[in-house]
C-alpha atoms as a PDB file:
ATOM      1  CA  UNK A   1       0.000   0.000   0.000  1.00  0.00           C
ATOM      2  CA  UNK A   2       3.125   2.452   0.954  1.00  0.00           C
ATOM      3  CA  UNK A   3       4.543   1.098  -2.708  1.00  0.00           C
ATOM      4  CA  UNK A   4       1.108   1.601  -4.489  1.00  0.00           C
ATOM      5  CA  UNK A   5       0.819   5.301  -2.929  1.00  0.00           C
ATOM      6  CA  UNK A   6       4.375   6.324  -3.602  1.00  0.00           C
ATOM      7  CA  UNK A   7       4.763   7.351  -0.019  1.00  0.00           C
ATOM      8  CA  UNK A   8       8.632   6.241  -0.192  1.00  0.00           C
ATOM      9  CA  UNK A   9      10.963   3.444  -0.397  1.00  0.00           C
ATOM     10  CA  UNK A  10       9.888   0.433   2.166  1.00  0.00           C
ATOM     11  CA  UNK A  11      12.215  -1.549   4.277  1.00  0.00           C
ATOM     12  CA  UNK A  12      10.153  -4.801   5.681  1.00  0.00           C
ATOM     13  CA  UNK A  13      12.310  -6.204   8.358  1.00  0.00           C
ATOM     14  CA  UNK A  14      11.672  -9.654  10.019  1.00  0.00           C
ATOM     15  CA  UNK A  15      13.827 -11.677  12.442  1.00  0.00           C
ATOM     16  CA  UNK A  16      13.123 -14.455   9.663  1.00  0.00           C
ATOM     17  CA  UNK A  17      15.347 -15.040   7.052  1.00  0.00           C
ATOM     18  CA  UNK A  18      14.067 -15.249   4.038  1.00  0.00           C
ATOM     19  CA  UNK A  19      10.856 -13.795   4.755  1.00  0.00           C
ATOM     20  CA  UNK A  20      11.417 -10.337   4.573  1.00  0.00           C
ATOM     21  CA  UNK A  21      13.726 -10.421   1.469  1.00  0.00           C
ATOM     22  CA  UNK A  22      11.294 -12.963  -0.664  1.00  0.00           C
ATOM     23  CA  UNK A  23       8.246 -10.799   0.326  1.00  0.00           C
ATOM     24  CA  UNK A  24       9.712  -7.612  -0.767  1.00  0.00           C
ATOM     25  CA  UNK A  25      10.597  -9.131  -3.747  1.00  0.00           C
ATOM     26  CA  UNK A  26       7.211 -10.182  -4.345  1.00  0.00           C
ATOM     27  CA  UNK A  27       6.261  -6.922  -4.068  1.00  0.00           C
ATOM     28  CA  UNK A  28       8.662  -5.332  -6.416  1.00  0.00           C
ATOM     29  CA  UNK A  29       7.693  -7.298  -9.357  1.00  0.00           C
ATOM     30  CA  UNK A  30       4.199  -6.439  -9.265  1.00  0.00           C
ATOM     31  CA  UNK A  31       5.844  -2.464  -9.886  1.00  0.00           C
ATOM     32  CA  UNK A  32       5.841  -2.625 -13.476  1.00  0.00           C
ATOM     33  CA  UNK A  33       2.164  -3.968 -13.714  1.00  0.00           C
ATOM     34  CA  UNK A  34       1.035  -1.433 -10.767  1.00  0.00           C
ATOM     35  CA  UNK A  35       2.846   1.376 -12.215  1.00  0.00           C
ATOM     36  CA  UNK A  36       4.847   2.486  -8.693  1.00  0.00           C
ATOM     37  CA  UNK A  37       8.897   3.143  -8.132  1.00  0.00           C
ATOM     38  CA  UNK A  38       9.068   2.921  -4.910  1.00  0.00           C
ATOM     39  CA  UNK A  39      11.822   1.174  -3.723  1.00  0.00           C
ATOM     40  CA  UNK A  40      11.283  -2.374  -1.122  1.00  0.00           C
ATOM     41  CA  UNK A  41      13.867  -3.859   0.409  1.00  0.00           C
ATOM     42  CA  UNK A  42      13.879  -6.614   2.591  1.00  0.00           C
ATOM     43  CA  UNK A  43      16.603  -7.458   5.821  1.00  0.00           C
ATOM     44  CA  UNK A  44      16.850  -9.137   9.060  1.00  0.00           C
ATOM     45  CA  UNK A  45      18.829  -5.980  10.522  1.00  0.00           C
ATOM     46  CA  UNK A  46      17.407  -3.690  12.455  1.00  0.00           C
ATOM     47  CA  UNK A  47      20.718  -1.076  10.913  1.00  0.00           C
ATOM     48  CA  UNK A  48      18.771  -1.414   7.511  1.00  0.00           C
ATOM     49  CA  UNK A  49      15.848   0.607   9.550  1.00  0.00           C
ATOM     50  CA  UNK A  50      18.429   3.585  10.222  1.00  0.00           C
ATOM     51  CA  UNK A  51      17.283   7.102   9.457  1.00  0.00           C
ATOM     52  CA  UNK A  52      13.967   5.968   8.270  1.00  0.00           C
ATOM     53  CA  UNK A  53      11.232   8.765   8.471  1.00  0.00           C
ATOM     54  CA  UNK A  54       8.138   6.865   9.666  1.00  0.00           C
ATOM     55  CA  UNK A  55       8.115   2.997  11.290  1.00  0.00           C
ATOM     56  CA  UNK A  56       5.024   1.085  11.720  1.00  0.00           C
ATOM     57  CA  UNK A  57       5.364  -1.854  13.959  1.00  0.00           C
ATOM     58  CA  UNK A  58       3.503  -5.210  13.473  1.00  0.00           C
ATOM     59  CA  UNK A  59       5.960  -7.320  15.140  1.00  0.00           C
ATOM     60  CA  UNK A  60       4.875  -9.627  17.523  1.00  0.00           C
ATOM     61  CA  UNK A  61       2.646 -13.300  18.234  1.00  0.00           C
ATOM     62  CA  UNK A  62      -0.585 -12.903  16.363  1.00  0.00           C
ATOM     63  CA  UNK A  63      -3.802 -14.243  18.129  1.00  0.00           C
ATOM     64  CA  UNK A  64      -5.022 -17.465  18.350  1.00  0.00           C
ATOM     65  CA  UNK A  65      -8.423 -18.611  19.021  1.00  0.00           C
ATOM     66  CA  UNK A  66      -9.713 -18.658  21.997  1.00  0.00           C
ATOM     67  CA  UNK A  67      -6.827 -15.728  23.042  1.00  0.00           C
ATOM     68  CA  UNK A  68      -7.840 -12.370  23.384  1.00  0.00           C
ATOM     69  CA  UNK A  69      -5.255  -9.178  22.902  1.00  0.00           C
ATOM     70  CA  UNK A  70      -4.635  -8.712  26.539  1.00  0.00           C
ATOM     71  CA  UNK A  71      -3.540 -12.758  26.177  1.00  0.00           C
ATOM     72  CA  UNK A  72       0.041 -11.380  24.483  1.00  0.00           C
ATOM     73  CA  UNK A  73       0.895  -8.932  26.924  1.00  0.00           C
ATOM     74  CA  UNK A  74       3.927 -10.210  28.234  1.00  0.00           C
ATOM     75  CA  UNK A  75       5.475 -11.619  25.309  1.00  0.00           C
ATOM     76  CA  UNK A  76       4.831  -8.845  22.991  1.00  0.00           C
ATOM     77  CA  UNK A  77       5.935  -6.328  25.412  1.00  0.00           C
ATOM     78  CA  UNK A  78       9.839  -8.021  25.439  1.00  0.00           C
ATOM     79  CA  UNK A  79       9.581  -7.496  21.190  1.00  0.00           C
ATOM     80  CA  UNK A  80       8.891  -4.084  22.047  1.00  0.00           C
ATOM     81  CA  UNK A  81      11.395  -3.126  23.833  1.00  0.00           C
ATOM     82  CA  UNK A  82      14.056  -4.702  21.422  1.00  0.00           C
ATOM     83  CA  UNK A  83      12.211  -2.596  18.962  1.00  0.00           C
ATOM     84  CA  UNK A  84      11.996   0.393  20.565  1.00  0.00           C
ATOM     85  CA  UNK A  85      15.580   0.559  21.710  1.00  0.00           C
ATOM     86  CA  UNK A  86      16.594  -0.246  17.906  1.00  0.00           C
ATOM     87  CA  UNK A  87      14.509   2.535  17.020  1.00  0.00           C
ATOM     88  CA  UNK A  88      15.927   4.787  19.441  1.00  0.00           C
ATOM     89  CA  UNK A  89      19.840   3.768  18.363  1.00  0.00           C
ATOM     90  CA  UNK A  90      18.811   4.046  14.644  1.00  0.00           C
ATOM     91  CA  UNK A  91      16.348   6.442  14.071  1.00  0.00           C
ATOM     92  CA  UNK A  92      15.476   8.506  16.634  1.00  0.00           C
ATOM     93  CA  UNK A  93      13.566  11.370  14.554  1.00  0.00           C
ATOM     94  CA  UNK A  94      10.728   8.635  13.245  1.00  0.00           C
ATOM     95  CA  UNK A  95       7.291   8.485  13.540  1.00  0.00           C
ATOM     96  CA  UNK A  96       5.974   5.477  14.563  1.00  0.00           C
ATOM     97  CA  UNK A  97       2.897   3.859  14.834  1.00  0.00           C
ATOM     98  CA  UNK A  98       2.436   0.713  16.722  1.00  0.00           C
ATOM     99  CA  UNK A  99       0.169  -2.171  15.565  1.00  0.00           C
ATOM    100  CA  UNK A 100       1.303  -4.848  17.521  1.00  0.00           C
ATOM    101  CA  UNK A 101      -1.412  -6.106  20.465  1.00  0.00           C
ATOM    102  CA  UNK A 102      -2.830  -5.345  23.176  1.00  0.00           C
ATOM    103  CA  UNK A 103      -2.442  -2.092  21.301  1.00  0.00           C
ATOM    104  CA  UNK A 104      -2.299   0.521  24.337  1.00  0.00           C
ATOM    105  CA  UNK A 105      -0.270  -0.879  26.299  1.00  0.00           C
ATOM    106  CA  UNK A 106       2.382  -1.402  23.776  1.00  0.00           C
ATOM    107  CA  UNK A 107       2.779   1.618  22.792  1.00  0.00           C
ATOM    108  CA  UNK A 108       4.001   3.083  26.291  1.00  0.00           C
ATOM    109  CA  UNK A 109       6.585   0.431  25.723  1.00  0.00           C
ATOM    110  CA  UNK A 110       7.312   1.494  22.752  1.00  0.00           C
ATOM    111  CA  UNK A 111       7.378   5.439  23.501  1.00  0.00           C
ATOM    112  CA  UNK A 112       9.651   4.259  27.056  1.00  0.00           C
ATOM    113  CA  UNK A 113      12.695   2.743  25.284  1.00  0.00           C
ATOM    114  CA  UNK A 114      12.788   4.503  21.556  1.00  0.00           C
ATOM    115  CA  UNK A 115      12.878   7.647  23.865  1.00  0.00           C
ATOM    116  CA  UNK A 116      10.828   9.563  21.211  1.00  0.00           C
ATOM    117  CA  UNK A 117       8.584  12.565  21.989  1.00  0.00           C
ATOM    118  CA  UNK A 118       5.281  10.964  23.296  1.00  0.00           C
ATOM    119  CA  UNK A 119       3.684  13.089  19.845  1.00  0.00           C
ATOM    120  CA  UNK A 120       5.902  10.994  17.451  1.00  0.00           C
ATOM    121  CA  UNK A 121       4.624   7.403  18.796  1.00  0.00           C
ATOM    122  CA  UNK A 122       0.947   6.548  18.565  1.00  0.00           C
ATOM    123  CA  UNK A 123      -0.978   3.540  17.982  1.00  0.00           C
ATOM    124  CA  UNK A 124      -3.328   2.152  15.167  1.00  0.00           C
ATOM    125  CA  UNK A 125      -6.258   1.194  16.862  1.00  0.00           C
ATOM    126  CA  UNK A 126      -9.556   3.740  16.517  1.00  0.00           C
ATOM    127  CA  UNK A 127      -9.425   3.947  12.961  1.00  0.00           C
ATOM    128  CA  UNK A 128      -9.839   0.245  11.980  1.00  0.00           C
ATOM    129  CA  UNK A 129     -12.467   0.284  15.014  1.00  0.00           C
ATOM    130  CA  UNK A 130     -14.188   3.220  13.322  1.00  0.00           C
ATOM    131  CA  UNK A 131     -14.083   1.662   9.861  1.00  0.00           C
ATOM    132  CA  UNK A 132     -15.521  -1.639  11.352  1.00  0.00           C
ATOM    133  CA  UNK A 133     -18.580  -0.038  13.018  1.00  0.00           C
ATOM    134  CA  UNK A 134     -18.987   2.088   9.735  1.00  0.00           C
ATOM    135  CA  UNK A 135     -18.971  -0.843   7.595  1.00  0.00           C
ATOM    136  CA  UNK A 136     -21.102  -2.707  10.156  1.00  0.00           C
ATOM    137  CA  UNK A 137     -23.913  -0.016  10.097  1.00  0.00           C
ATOM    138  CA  UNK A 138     -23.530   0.695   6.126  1.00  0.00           C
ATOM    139  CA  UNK A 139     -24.022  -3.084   5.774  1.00  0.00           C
ATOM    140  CA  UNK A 140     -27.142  -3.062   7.803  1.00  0.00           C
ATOM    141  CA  UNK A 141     -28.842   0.005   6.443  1.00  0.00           C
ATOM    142  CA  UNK A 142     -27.729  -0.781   3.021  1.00  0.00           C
ATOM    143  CA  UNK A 143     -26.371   2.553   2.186  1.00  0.00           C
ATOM    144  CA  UNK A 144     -22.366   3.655   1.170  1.00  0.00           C
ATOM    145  CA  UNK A 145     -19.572   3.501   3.942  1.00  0.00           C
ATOM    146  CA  UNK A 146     -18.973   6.681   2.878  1.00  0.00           C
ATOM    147  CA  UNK A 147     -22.125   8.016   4.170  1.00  0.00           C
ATOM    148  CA  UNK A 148     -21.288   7.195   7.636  1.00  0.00           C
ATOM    149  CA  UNK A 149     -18.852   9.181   9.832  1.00  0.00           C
ATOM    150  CA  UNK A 150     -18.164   7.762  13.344  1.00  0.00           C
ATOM    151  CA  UNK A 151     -15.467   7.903  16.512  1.00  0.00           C
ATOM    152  CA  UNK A 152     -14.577   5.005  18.054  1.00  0.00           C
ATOM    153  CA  UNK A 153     -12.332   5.432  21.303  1.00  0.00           C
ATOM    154  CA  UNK A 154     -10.504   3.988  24.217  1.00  0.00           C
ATOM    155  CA  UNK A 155      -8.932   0.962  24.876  1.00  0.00           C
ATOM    156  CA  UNK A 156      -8.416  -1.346  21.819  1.00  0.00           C
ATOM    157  CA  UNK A 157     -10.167  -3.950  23.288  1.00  0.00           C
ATOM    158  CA  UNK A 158     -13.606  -5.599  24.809  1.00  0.00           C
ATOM    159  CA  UNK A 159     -13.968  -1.678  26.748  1.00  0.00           C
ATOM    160  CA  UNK A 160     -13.917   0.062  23.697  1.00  0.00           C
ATOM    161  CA  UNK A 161     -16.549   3.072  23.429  1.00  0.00           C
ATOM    162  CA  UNK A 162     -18.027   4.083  20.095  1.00  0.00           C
ATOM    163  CA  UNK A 163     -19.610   7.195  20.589  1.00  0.00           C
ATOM    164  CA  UNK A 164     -23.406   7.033  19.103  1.00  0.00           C
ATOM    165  CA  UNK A 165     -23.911  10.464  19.704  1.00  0.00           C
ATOM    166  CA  UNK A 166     -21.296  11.606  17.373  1.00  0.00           C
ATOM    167  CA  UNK A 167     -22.091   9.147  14.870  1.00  0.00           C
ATOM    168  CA  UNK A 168     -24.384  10.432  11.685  1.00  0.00           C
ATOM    169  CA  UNK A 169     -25.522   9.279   8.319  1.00  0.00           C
ATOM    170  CA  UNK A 170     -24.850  11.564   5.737  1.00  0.00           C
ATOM    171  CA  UNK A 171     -24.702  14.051   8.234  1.00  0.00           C
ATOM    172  CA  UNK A 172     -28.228  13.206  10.205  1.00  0.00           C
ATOM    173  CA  UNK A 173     -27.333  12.000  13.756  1.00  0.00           C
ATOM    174  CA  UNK A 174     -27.521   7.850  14.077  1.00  0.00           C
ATOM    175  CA  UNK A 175     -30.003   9.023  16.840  1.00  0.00           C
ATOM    176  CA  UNK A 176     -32.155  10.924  14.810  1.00  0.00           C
ATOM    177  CA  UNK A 177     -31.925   7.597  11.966  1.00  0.00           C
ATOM    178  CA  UNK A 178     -33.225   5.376  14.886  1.00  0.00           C
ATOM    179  CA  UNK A 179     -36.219   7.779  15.531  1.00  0.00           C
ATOM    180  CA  UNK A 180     -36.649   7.664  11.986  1.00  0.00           C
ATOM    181  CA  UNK A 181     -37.199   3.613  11.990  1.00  0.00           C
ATOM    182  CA  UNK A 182     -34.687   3.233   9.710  1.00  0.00           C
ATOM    183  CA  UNK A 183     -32.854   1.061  12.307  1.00  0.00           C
ATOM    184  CA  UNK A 184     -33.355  -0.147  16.097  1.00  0.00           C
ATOM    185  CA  UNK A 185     -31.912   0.646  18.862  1.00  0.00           C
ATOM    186  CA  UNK A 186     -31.569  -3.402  19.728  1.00  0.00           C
ATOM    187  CA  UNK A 187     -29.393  -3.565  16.465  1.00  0.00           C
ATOM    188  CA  UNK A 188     -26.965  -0.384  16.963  1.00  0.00           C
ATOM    189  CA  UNK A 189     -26.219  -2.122  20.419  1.00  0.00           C
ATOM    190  CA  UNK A 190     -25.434  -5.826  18.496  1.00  0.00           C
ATOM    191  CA  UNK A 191     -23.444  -3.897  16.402  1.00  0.00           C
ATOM    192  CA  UNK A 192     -21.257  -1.794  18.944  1.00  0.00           C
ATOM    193  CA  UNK A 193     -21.125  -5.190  20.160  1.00  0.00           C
ATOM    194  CA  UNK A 194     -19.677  -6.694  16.918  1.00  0.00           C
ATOM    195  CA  UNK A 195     -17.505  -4.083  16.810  1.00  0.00           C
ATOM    196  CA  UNK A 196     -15.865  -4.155  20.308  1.00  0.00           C
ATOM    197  CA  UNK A 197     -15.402  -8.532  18.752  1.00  0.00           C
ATOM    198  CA  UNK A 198     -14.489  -7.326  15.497  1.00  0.00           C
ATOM    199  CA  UNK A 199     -10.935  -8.805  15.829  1.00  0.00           C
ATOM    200  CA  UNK A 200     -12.208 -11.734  17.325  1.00  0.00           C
ATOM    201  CA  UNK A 201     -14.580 -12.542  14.924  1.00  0.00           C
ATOM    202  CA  UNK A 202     -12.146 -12.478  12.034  1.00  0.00           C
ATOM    203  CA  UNK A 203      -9.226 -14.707  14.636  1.00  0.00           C
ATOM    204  CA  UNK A 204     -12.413 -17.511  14.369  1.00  0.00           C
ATOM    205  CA  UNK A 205     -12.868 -17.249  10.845  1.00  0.00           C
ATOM    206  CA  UNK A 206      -8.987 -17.667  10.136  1.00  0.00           C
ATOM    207  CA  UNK A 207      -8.139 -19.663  12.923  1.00  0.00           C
ATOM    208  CA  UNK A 208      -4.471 -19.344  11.850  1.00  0.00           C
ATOM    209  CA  UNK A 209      -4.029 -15.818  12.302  1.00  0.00           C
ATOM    210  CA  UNK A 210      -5.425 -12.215  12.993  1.00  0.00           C
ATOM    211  CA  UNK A 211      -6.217  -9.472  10.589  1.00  0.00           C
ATOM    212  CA  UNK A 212      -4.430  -8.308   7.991  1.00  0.00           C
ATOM    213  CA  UNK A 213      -5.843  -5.531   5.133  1.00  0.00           C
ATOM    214  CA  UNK A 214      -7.694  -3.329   7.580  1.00  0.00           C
ATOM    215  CA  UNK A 215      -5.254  -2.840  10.141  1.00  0.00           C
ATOM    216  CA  UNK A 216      -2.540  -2.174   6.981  1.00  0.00           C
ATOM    217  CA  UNK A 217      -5.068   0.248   5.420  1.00  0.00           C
ATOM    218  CA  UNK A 218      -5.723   1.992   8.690  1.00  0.00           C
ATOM    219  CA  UNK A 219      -2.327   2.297   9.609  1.00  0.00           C
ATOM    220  CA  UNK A 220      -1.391   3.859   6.309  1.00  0.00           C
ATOM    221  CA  UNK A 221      -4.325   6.261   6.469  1.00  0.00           C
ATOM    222  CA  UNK A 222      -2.041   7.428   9.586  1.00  0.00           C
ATOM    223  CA  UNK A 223       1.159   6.991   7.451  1.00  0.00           C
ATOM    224  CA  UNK A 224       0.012   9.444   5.048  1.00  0.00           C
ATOM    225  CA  UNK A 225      -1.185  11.959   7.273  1.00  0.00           C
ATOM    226  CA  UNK A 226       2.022  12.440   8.795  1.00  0.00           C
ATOM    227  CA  UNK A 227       4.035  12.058   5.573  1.00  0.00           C
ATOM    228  CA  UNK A 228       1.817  14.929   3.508  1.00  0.00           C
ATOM    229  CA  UNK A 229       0.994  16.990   6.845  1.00  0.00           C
ATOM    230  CA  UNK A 230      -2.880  16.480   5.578  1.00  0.00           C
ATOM    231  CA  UNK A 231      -3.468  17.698   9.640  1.00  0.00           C
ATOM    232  CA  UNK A 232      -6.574  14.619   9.292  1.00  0.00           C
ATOM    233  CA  UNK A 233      -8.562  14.154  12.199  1.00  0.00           C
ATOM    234  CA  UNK A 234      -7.922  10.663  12.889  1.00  0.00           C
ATOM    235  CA  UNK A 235      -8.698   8.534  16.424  1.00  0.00           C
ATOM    236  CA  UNK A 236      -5.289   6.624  17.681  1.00  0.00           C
ATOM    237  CA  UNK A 237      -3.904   5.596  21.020  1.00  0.00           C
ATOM    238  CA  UNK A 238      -2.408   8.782  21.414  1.00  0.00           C
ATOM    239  CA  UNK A 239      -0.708  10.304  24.848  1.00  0.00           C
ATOM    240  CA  UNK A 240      -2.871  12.062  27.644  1.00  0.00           C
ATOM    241  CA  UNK A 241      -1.240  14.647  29.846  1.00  0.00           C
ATOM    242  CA  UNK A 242      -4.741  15.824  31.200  1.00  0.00           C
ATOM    243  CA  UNK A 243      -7.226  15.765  28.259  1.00  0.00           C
ATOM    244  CA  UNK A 244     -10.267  13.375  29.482  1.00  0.00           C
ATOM    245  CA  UNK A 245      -8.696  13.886  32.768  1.00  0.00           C
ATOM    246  CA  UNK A 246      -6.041  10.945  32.131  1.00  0.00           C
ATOM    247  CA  UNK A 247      -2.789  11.634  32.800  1.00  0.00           C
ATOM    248  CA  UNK A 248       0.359   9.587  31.310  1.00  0.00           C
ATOM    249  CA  UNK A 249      -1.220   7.378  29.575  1.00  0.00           C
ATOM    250  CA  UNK A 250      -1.763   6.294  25.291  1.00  0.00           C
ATOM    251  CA  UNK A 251      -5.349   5.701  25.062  1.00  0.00           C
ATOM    252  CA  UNK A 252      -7.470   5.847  21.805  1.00  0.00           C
ATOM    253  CA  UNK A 253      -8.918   9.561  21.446  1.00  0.00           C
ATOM    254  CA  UNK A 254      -9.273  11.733  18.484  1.00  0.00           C
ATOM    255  CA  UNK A 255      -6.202  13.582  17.369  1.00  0.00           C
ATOM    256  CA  UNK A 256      -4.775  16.017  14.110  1.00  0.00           C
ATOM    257  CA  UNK A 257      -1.801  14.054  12.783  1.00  0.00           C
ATOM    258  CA  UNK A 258       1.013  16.526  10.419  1.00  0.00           C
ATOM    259  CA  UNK A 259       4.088  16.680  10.162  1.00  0.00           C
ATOM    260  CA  UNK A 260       4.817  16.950  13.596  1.00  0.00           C
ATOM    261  CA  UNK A 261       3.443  13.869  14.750  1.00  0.00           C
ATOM    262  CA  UNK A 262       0.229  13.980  16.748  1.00  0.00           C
ATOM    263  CA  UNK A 263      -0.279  17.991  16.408  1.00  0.00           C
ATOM    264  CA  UNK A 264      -3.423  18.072  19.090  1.00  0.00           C
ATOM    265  CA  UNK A 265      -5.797  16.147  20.835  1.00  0.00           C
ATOM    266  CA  UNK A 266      -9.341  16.556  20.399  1.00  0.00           C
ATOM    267  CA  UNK A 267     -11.396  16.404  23.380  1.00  0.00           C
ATOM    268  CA  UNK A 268     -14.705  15.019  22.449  1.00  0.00           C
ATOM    269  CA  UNK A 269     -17.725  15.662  24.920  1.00  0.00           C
ATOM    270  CA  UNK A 270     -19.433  12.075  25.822  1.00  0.00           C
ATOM    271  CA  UNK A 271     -22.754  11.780  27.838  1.00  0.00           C
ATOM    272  CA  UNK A 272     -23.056   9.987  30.890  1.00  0.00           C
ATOM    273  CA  UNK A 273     -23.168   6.538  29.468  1.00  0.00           C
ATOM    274  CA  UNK A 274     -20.184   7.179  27.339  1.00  0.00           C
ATOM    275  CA  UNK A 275     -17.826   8.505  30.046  1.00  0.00           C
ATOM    276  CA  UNK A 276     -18.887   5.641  31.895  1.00  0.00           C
ATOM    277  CA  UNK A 277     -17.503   3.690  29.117  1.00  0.00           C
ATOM    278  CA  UNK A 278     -14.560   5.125  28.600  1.00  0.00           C
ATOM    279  CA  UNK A 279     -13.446   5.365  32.178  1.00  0.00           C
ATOM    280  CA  UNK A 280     -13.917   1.648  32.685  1.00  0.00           C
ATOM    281  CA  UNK A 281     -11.636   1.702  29.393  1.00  0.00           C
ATOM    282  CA  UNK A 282      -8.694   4.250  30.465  1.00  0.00           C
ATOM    283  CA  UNK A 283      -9.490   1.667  33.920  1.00  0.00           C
ATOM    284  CA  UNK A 284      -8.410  -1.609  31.527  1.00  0.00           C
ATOM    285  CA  UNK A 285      -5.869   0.047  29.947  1.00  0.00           C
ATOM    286  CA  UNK A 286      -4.317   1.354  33.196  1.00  0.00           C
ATOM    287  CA  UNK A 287      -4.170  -2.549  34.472  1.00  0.00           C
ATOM    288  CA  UNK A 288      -2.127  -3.856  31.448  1.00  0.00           C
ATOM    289  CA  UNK A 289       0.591  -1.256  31.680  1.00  0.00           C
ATOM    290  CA  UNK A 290       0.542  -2.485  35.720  1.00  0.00           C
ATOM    291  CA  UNK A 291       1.183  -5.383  34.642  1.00  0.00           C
ATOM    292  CA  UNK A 292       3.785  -4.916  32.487  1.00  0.00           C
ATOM    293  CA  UNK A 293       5.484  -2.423  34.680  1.00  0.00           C
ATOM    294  CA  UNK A 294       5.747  -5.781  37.398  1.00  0.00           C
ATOM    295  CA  UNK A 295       7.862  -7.528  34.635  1.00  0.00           C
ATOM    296  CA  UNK A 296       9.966  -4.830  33.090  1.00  0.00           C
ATOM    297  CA  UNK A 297      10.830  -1.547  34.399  1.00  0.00           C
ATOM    298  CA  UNK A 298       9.175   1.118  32.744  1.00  0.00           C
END
C-alpha cells in the first residue's frame, strides 16, 4: 500500500530469514504492472531501519483462538522493547505507529525505550475500530460507507466506546436515523457489540491468524497523514497529559496528525453513558501497563 501510494521506499524487516527479502521481492515485481517506483527492500537488521522517516510496527505473536489481545501482553511487550531501543539507536527522529497487540499498552513500551517525543509514537487502533462499526452499520442500512462518519475510542479492546452520539448518516445524527425507523436501537447495540469482537470474529474465521488488510489500510491512512501533513482528524492511542482527565497514559482519542506527529488532541464531549464507558476503558488500559510495569521496568 506504501509502494502503491508512492509514499517512499519500504524496508520490511523480520527476524526471519528469508521472509522479509522474498516478500519484498514479491512486491517489487508487481511495480511494473502497478505502475509504482518505490523502492522495497527486505533485511533481518534492524541497521537497515536507520534514518527511516516513519516505522510502523507489526511485530509480535498474532492471536489465536480462543486468546484475546490482553492474552500477548507479556510476550509482545519483550519485542517491544528490542524494537523500541533499535529505534531509538537508529532512528530517533521517526514516527511510529504501533500495531502490535494489546495495542495501548504497547505503545508506552514502545514510547519508554525509543525515547521519542510521546507526539511521534501513537498507535493504530480507533481507525480500523471506526471503519468496522462504519462498515457494520452501512451493511445493515444498506447505504455507502462513505455516508457514515463515526469515533470510536478507548482501549483497543472488549472496553472500547463508540460514541453514538457523534455518529451520523450523511450528516443526520444515528439518533435521529433510529427515531426515523430506519434502524433499532436493539441492532446499533449488536453492532457496537460486533464491533468491540471485530478482531475476534475475524481470529475464528482464520483460525491461523489475525487481521491483515484493515489494520494495513488503517495504519497507512495514519502513514500518510504524517508524511503529507494532511493535519486529518484521525482517532489513535495517542498520549494524555490531562485531556479526558487521564494523565500519562496512550489511550485511543481523536487527534490532528502533520508533520509533527500527533499535532493536538481533540477532546470530544461524551454523555453519561459514554464517560462511563470510557473510564472503565482508560481503567483496563491502566491494568495492562501495571502489569507490564511488574515484569519490566518502565
Amino acid at each position: 500500500m506504501i509502494a502503491l501510494r508512492e509514499l517512499g521506499n519500504v524496508v520490511l524487516l523480520d527476524i526471519s530469514d528469508g521472509i522479509p527479502q522474498g516478500k519484498a521481492l514479491d512486491i517489487a515485481e508487481s511495480s511494473p504492472i502497478d505502475g509504482f517506483n518505490s523502492g522495497l527492500t527486505g533485511t533481518n537488521q534492524y541497521k537497515d531501519i536507520e534514518n527511516s522517516d516513519a516505522i510502523i510496527i507489526t511485530a509480535g505473536i498474532a492471536r489465536k483462538p480462543g486468546m484475546s489481545r490482553d492474552d500477548l501482553l507479556q510476550t509482545n511487550a519483550k519485542v517491544m522493547k528490542e524494537v523500541g531501543e533499535n529505534i531509538k539507536k537508529y532512528s530517533p527522529n521517526a514516527f511510529v505507529i504501533v500495531v502490535t497487540n494489546p495495542l495501548d499498552a504497547m505503545v508506552s513500551v514502545v514510547h519508554k525505550f525509543s525515547n521519542l517525543p510521546a507526539n511521534m509514537v501513537v498507535g493504530m487502533a480507533g481507525v480500523l475500530d471506526s471503519s468496522r462499526f462504519r462498515y457494520f452499520l452501512a451493511s445493515e442500512l444498506n447505504i455507502s460507507v462513505e455516508d457514515i462518519s463515526a469515533f470510536v475510542l478507548g482501549g483497543h479492546g472488549d472496553t472500547m466506546v463508540p460514541l453514538i452520539n457523534c455518529t451520523s448518516i450523511a450528516g443526520i445524527p444515528l439518533t435521529q436515523v433510529i427515531d426515523m425507523g430506519l434502524i433499532t436501537q436493539k441492532k446499533v447495540d449488536e453492532i457496537v457489540e460486533r464491533t468491540r469482537n471485530g478482531g475476534k470474529e475475524i481470529v475464528d474465521l482464520l483460525k491461523s491468524g489475525s487481521a491483515y488488510y484493515a489494520p494495513a489500510s488503517s495504519a497507512i491512512c495514519m502513514l500518510e497523514s504524517y508524511l503529507k501533513d494532511k493535519r486529518r482528524i484521525l482517532p489513535c492511542a495517542a498520549y494524555l497529559n490531562g485531556e479526558y482527565g487521564v494523565k500519562d497514559l496512550f489511550i485511543g482519542i481523536p487527534v490532528i496528525i502533520g508533520k509533527n506527529g500527533v499535532e493536538k488532541v481533540l477532546e470530544v464531549k461524551m454523555n453519561d453513558s459514554e464517560q462511563e464507558m470510557f473510564d472503565k476503558s482508560v481503567n483496563a488500559v491502566k491494568e495492562l501497563f501495571r502489569l507490564i510495569s511488574k515484569s519490566m521496568v518502565l
